[in-house]
PDB file of N, CA and C in Angstrom:
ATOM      1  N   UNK A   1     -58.151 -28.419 -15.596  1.00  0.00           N
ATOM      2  CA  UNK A   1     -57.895 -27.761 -14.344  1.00  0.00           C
ATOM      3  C   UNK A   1     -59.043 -26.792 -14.087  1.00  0.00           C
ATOM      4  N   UNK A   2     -59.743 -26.417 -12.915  1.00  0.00           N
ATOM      5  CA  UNK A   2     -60.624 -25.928 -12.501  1.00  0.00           C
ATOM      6  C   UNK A   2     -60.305 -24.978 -11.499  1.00  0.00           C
ATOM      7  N   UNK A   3     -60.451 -23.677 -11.160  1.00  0.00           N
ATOM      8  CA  UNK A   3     -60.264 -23.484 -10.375  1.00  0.00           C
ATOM      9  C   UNK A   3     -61.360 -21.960  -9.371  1.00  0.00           C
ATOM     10  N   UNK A   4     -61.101 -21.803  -8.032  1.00  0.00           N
ATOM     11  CA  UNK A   4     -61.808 -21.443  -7.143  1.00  0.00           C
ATOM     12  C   UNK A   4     -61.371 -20.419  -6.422  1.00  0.00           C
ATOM     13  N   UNK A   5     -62.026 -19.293  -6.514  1.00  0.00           N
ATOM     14  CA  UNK A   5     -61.016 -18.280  -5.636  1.00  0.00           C
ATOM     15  C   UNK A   5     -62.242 -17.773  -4.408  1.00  0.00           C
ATOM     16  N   UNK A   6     -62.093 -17.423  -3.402  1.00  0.00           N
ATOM     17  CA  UNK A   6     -63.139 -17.219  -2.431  1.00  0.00           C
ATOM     18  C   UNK A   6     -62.103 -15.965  -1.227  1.00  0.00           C
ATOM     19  N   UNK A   7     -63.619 -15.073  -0.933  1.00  0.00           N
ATOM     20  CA  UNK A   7     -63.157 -14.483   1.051  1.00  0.00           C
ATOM     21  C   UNK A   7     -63.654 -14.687   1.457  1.00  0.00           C
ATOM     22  N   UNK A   8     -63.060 -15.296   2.107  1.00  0.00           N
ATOM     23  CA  UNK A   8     -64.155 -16.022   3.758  1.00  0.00           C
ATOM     24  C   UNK A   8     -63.982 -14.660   4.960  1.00  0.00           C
ATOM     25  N   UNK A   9     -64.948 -14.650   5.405  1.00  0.00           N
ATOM     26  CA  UNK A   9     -65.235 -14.447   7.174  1.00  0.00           C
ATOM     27  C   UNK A   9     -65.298 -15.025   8.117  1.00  0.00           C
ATOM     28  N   UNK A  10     -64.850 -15.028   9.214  1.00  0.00           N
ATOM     29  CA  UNK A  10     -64.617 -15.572  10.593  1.00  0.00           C
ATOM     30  C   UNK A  10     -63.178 -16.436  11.052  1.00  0.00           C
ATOM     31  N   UNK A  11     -63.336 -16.931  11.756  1.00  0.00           N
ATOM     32  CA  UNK A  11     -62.200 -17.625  11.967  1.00  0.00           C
ATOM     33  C   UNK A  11     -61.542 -18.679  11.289  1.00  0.00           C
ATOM     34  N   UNK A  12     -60.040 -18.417  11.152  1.00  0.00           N
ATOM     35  CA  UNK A  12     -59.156 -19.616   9.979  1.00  0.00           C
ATOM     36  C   UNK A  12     -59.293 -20.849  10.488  1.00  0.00           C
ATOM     37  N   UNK A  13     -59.417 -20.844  11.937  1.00  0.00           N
ATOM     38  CA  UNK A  13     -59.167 -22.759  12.693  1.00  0.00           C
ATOM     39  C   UNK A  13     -60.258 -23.385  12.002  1.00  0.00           C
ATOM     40  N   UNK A  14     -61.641 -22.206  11.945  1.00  0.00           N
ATOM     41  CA  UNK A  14     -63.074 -22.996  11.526  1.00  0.00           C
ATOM     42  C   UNK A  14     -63.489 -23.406  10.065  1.00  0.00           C
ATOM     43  N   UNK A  15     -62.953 -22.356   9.256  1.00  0.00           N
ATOM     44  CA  UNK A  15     -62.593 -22.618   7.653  1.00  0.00           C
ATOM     45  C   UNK A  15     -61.904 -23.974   7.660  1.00  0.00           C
ATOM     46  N   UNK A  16     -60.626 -24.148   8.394  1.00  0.00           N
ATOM     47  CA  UNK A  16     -59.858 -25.051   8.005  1.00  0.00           C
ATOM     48  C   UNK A  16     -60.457 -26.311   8.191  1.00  0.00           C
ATOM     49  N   UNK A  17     -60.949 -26.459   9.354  1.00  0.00           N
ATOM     50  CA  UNK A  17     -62.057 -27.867   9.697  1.00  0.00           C
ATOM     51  C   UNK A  17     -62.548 -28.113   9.383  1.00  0.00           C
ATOM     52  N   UNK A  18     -64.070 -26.870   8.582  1.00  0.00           N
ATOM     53  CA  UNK A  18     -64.347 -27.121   7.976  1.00  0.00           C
ATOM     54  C   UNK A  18     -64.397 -27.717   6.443  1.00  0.00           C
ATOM     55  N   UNK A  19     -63.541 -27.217   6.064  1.00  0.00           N
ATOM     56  CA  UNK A  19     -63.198 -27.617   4.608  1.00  0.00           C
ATOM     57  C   UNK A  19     -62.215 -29.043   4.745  1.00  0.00           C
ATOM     58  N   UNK A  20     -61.305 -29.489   5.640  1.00  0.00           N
ATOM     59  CA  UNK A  20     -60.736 -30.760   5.808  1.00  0.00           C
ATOM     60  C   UNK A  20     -62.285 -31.994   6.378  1.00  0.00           C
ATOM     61  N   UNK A  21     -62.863 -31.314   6.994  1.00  0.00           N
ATOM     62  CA  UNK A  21     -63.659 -32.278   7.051  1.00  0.00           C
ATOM     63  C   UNK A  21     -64.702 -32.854   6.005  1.00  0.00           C
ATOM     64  N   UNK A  22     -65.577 -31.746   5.408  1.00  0.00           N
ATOM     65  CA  UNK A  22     -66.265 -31.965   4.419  1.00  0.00           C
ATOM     66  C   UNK A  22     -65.999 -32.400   3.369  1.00  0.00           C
ATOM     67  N   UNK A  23     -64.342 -32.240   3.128  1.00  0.00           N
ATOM     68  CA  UNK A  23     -63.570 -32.415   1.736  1.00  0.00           C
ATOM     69  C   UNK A  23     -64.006 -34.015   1.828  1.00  0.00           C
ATOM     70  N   UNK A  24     -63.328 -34.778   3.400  1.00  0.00           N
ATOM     71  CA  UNK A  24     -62.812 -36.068   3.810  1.00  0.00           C
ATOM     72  C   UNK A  24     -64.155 -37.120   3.900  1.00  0.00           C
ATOM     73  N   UNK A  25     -65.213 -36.309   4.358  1.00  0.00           N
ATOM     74  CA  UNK A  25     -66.421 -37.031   4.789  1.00  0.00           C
ATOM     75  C   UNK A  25     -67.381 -36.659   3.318  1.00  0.00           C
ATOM     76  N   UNK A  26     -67.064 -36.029   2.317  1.00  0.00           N
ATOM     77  CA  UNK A  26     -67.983 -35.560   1.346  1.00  0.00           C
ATOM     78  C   UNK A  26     -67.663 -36.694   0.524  1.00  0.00           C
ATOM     79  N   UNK A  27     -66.735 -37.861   0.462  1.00  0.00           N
ATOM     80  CA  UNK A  27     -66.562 -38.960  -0.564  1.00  0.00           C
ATOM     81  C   UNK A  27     -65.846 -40.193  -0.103  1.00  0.00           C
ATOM     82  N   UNK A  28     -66.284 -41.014  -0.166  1.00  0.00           N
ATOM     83  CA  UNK A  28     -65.502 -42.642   0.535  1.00  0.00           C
ATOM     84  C   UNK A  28     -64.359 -42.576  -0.176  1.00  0.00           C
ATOM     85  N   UNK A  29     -63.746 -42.240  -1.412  1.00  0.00           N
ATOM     86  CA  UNK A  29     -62.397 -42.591  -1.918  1.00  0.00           C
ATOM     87  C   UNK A  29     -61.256 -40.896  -1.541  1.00  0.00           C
ATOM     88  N   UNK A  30     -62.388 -40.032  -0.836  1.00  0.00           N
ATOM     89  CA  UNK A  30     -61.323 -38.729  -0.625  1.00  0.00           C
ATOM     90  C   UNK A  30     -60.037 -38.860   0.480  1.00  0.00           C
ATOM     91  N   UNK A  31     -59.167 -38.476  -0.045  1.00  0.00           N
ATOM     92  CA  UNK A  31     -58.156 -38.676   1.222  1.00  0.00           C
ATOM     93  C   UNK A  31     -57.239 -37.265   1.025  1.00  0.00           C
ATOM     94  N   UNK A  32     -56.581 -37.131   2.082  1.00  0.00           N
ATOM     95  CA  UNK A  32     -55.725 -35.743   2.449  1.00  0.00           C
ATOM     96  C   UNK A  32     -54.505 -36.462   2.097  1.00  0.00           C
ATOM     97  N   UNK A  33     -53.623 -36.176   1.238  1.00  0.00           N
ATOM     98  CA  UNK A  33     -52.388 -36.010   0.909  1.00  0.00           C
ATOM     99  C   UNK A  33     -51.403 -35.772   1.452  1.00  0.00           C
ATOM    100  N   UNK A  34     -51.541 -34.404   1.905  1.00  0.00           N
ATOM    101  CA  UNK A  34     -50.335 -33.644   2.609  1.00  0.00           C
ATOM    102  C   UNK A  34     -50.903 -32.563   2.654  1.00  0.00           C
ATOM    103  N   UNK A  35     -50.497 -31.767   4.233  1.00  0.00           N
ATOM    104  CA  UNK A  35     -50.743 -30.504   4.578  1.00  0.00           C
ATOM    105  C   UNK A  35     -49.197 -29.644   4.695  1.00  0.00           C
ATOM    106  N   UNK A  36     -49.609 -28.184   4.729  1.00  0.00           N
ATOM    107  CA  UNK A  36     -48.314 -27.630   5.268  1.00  0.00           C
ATOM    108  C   UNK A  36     -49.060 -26.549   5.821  1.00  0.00           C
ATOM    109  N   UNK A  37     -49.022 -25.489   6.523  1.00  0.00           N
ATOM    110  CA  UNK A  37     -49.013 -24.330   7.581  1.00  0.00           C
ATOM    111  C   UNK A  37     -47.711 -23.976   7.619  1.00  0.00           C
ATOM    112  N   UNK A  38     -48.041 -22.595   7.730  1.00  0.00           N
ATOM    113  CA  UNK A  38     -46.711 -21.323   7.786  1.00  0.00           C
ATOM    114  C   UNK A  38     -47.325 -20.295   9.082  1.00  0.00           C
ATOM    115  N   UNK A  39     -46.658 -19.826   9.674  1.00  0.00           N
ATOM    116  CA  UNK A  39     -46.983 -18.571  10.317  1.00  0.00           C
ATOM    117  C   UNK A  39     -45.510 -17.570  10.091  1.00  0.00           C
ATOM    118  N   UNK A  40     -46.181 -16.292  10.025  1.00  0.00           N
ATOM    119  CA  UNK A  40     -45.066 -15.196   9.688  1.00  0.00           C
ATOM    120  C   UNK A  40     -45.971 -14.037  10.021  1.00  0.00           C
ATOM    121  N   UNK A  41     -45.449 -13.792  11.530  1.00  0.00           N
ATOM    122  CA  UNK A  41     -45.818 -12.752  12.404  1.00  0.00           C
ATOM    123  C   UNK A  41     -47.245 -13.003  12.719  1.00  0.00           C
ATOM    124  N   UNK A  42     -48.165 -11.564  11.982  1.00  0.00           N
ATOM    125  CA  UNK A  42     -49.693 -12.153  12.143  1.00  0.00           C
ATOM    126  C   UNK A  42     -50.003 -12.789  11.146  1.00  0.00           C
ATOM    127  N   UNK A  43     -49.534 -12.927  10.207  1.00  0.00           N
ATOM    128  CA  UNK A  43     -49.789 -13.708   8.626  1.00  0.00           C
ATOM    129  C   UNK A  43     -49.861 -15.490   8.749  1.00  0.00           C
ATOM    130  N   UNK A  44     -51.051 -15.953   8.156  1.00  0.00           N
ATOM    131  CA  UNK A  44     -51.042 -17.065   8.347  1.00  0.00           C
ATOM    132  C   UNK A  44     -51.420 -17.476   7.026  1.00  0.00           C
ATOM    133  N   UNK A  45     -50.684 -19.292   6.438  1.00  0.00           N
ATOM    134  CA  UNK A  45     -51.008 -19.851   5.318  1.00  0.00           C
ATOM    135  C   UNK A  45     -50.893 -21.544   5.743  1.00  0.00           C
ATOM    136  N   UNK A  46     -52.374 -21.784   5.430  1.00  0.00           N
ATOM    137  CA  UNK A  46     -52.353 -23.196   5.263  1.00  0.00           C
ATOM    138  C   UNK A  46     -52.652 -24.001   4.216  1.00  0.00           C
ATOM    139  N   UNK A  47     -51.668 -24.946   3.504  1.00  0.00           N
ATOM    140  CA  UNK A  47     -52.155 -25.754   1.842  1.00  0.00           C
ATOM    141  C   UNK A  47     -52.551 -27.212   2.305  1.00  0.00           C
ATOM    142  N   UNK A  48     -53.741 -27.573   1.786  1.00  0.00           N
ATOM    143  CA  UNK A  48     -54.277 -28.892   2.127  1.00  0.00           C
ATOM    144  C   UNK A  48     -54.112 -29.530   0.221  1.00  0.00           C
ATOM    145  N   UNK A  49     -53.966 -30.258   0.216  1.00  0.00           N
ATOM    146  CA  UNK A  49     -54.004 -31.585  -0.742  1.00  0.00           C
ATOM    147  C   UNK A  49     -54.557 -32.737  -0.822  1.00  0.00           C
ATOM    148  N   UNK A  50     -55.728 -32.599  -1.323  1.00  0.00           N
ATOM    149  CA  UNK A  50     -56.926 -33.894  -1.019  1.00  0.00           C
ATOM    150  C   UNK A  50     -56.779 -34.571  -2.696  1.00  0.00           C
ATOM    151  N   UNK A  51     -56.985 -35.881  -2.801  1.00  0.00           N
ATOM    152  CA  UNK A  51     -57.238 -36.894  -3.862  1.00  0.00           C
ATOM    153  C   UNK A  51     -58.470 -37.570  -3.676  1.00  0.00           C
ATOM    154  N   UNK A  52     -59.249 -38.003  -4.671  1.00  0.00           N
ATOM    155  CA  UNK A  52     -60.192 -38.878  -4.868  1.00  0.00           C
ATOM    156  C   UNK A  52     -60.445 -39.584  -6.457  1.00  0.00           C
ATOM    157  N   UNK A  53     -60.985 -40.972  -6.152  1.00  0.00           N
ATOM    158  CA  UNK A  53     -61.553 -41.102  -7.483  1.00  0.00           C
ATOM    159  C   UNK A  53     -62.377 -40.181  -8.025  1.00  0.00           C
ATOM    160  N   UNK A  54     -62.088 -40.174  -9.407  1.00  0.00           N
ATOM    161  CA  UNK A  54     -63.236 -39.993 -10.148  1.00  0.00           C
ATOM    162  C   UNK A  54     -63.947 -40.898 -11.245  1.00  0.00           C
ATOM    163  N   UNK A  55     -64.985 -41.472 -10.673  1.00  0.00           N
ATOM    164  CA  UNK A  55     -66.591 -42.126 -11.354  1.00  0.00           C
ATOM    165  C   UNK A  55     -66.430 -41.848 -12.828  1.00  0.00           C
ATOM    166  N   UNK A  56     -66.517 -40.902 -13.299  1.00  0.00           N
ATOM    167  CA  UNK A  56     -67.126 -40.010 -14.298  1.00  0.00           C
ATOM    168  C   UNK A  56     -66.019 -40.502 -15.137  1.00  0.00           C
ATOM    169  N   UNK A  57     -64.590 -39.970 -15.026  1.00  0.00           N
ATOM    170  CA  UNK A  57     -63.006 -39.873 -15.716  1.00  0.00           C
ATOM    171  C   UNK A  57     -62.623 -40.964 -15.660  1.00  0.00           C
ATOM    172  N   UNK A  58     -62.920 -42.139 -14.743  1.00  0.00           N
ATOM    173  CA  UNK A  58     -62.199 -43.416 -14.850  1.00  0.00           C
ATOM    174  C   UNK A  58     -60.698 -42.914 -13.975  1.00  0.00           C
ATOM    175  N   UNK A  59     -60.428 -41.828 -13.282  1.00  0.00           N
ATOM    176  CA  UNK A  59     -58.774 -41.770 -12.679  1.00  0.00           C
ATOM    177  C   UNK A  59     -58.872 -40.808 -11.232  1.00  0.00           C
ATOM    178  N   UNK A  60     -58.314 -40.652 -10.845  1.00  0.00           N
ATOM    179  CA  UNK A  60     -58.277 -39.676  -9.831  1.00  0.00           C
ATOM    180  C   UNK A  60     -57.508 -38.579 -10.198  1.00  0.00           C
ATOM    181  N   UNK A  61     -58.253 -37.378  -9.129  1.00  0.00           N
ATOM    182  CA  UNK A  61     -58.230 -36.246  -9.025  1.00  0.00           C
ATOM    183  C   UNK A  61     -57.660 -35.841  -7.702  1.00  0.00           C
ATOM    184  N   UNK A  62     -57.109 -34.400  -8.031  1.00  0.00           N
ATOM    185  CA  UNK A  62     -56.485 -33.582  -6.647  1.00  0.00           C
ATOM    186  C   UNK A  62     -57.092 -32.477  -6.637  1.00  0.00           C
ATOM    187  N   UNK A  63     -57.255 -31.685  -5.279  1.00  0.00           N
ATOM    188  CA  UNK A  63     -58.015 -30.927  -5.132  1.00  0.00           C
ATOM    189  C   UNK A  63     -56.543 -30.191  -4.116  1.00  0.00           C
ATOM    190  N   UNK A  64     -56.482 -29.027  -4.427  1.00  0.00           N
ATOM    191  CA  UNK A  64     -54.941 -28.360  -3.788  1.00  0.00           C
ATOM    192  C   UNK A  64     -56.070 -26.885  -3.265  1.00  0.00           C
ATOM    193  N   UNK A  65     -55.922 -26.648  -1.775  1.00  0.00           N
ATOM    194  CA  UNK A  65     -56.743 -25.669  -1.344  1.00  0.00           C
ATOM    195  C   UNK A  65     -55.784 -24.743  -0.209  1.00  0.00           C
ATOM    196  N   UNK A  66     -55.386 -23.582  -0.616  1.00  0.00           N
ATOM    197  CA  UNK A  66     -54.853 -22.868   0.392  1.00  0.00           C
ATOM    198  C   UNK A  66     -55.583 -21.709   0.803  1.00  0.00           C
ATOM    199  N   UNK A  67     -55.356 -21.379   2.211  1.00  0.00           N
ATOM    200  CA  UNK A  67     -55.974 -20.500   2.513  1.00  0.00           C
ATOM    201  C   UNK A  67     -54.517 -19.376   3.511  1.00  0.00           C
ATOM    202  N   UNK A  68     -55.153 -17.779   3.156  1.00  0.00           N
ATOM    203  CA  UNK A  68     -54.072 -16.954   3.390  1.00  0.00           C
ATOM    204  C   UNK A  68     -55.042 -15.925   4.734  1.00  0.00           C
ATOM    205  N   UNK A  69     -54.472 -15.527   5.604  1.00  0.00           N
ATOM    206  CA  UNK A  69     -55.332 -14.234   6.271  1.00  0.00           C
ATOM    207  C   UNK A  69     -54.131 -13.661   7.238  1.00  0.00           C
ATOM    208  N   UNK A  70     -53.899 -12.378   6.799  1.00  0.00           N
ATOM    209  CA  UNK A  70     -53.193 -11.600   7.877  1.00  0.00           C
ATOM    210  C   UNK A  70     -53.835 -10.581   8.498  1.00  0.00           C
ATOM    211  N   UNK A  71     -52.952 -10.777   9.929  1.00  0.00           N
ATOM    212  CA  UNK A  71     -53.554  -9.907  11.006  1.00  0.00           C
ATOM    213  C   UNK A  71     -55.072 -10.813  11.248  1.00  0.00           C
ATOM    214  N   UNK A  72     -56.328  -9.779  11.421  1.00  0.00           N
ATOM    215  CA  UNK A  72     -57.308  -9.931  11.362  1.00  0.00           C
ATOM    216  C   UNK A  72     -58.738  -9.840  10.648  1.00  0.00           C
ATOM    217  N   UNK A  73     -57.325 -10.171   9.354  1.00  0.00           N
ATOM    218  CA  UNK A  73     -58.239  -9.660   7.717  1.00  0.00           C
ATOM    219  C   UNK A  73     -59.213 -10.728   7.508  1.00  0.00           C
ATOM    220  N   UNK A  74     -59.957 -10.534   5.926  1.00  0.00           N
ATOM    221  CA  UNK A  74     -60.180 -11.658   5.994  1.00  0.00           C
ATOM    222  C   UNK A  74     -59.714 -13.104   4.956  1.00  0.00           C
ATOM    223  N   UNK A  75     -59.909 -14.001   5.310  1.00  0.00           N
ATOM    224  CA  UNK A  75     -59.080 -14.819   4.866  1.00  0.00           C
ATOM    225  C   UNK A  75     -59.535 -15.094   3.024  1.00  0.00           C
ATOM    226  N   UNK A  76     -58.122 -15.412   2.565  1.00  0.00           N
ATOM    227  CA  UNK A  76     -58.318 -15.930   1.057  1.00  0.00           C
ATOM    228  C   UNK A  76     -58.400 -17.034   0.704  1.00  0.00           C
ATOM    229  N   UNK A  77     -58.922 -17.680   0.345  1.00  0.00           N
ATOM    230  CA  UNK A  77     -58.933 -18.996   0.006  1.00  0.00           C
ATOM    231  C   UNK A  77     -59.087 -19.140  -1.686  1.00  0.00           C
ATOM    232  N   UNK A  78     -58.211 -20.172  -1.897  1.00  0.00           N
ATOM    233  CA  UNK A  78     -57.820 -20.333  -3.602  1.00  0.00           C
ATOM    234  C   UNK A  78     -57.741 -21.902  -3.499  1.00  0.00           C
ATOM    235  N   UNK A  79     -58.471 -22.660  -4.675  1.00  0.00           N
ATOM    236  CA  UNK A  79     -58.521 -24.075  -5.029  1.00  0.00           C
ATOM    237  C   UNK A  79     -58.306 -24.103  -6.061  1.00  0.00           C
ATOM    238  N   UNK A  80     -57.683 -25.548  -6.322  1.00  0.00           N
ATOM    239  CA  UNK A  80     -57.147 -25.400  -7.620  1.00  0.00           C
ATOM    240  C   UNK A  80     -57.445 -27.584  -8.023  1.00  0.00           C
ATOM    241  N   UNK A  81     -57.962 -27.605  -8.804  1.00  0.00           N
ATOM    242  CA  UNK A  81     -57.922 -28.894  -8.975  1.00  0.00           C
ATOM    243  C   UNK A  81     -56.626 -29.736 -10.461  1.00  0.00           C
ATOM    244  N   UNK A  82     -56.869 -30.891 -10.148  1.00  0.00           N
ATOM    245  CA  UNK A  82     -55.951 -31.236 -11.583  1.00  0.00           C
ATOM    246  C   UNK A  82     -56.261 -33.067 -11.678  1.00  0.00           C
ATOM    247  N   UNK A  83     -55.723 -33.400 -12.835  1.00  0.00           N
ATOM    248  CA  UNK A  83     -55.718 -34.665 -12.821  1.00  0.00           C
ATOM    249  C   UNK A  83     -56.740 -35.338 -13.310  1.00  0.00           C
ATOM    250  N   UNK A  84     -57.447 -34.839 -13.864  1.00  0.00           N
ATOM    251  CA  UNK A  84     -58.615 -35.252 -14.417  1.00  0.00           C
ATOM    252  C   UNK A  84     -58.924 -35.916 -15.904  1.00  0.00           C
ATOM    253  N   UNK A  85     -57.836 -35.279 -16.953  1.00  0.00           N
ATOM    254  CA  UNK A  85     -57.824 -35.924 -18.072  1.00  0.00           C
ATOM    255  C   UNK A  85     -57.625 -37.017 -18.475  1.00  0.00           C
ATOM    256  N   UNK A  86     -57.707 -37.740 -19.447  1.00  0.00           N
ATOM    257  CA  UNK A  86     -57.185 -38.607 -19.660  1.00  0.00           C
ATOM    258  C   UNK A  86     -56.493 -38.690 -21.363  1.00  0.00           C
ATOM    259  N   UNK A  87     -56.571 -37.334 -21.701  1.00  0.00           N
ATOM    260  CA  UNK A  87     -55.979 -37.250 -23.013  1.00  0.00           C
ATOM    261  C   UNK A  87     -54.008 -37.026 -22.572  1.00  0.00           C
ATOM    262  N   UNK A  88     -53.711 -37.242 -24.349  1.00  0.00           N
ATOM    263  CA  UNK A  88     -51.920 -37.560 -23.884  1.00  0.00           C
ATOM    264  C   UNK A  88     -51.541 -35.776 -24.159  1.00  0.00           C
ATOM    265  N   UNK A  89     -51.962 -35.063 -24.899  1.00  0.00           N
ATOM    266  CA  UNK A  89     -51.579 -34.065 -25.960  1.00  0.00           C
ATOM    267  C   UNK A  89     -52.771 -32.438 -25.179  1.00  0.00           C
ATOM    268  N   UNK A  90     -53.968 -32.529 -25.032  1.00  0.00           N
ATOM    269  CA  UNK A  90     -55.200 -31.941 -24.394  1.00  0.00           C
ATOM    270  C   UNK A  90     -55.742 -32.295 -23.470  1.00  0.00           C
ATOM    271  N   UNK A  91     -56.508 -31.183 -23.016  1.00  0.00           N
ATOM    272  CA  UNK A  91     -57.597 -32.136 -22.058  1.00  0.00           C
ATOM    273  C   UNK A  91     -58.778 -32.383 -22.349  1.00  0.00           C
ATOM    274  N   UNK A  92     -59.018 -33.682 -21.876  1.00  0.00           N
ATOM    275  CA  UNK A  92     -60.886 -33.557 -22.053  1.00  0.00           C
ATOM    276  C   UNK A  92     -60.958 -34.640 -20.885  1.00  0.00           C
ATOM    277  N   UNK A  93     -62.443 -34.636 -20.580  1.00  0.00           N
ATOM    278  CA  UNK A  93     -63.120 -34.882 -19.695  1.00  0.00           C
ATOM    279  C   UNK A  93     -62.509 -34.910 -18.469  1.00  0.00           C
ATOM    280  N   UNK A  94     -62.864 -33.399 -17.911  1.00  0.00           N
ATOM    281  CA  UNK A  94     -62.469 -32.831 -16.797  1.00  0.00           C
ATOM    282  C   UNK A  94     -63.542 -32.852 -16.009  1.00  0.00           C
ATOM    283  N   UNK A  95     -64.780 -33.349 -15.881  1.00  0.00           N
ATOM    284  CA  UNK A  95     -65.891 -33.614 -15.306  1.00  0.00           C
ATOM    285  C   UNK A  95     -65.632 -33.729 -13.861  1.00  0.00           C
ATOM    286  N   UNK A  96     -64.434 -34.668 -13.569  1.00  0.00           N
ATOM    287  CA  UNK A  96     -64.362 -34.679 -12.318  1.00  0.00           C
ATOM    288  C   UNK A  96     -63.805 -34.027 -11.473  1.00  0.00           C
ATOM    289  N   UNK A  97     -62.684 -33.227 -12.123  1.00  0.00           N
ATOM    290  CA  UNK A  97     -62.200 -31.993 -11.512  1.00  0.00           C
ATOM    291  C   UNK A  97     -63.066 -30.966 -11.429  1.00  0.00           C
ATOM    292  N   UNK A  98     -64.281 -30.978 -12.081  1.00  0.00           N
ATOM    293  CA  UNK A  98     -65.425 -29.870 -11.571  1.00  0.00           C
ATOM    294  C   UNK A  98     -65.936 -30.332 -10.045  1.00  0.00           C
ATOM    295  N   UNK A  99     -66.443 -31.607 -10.407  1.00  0.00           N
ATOM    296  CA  UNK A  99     -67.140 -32.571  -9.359  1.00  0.00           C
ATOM    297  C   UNK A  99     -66.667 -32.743  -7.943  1.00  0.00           C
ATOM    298  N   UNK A 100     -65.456 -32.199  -7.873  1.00  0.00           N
ATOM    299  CA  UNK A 100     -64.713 -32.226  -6.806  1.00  0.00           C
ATOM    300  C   UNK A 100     -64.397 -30.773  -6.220  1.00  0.00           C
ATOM    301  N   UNK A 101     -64.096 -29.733  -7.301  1.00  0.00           N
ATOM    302  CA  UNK A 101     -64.798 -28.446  -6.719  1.00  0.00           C
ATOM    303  C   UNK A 101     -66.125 -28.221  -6.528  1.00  0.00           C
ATOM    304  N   UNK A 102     -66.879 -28.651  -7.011  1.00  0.00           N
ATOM    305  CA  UNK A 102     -67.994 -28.451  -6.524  1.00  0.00           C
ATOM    306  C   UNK A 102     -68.342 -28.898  -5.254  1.00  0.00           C
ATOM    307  N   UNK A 103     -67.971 -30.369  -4.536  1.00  0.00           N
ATOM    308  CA  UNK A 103     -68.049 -30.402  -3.089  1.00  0.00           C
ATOM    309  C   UNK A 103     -67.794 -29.107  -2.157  1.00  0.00           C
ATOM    310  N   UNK A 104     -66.218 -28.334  -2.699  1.00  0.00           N
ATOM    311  CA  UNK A 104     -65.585 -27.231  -1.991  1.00  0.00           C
ATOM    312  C   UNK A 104     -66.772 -26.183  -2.027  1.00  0.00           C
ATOM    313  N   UNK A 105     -67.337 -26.220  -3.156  1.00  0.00           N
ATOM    314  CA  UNK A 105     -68.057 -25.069  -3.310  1.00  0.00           C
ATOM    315  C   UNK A 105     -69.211 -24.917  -2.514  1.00  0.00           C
ATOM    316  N   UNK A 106     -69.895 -26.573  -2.213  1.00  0.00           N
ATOM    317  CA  UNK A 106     -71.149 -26.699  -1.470  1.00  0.00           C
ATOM    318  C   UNK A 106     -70.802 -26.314   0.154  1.00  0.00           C
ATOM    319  N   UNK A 107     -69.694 -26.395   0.661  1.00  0.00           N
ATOM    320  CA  UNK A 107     -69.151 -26.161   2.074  1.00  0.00           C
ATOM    321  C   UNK A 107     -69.022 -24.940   1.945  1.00  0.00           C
ATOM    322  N   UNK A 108     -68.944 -23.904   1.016  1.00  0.00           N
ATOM    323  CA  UNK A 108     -68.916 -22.545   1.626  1.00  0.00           C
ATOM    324  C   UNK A 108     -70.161 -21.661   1.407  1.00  0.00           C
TER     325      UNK A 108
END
């Protein structure tokens, strides 16, 4: 498991596009899972869930990315990857759960 914590500046609509798009167009086997969005007052939370192969691991990977901003703060964004092992007991070769944050990482 790998994971990504970030504050962004500017607007959430543009984070969000951005990062659904680049996630989607950054790999021929990436696909979006499932989204959810919340609003509560000025508080806003959106969780995206992207999958792709991974080359490297022989299996696929998830890439789980939410982002938080209230009022006119600025926004949080937290990634979290998984799925990458292929041991029964540990993990090892998590290569691709890097490989797949690292796309996230090149978009911000």
């Amino acid at each position: 498991m790998a994971k990504l914590e970030h504050t962004l500046t500017g607007t959430f609509d543009q984070w969000l596009n951005r990062i659904e798009d680049g996630i989607l167009n950054g790999s021929m086997s990436a696909s979006l899972e499932d989204s959810s969005d919340f609003r509560s007052g000025d508080a806003r939370c959106s969780v995206r869930v992207f999958e792709r192969y991974s080359y490297f691991g022989g299996n696929r990977v998830s890439l789980s990315v939410t982002l938080f901003q209230n009022c006119d703060g600025p926004i949080s964004l937290s990634a979290i990857t998984a799925g990458g092992s292929q041991a029964l007991f540990f993990k090892v070769n998590t290569w691709g759960e890097e490989a797949f944050l690292d796309k996230l990482r090149d978009l911000l």
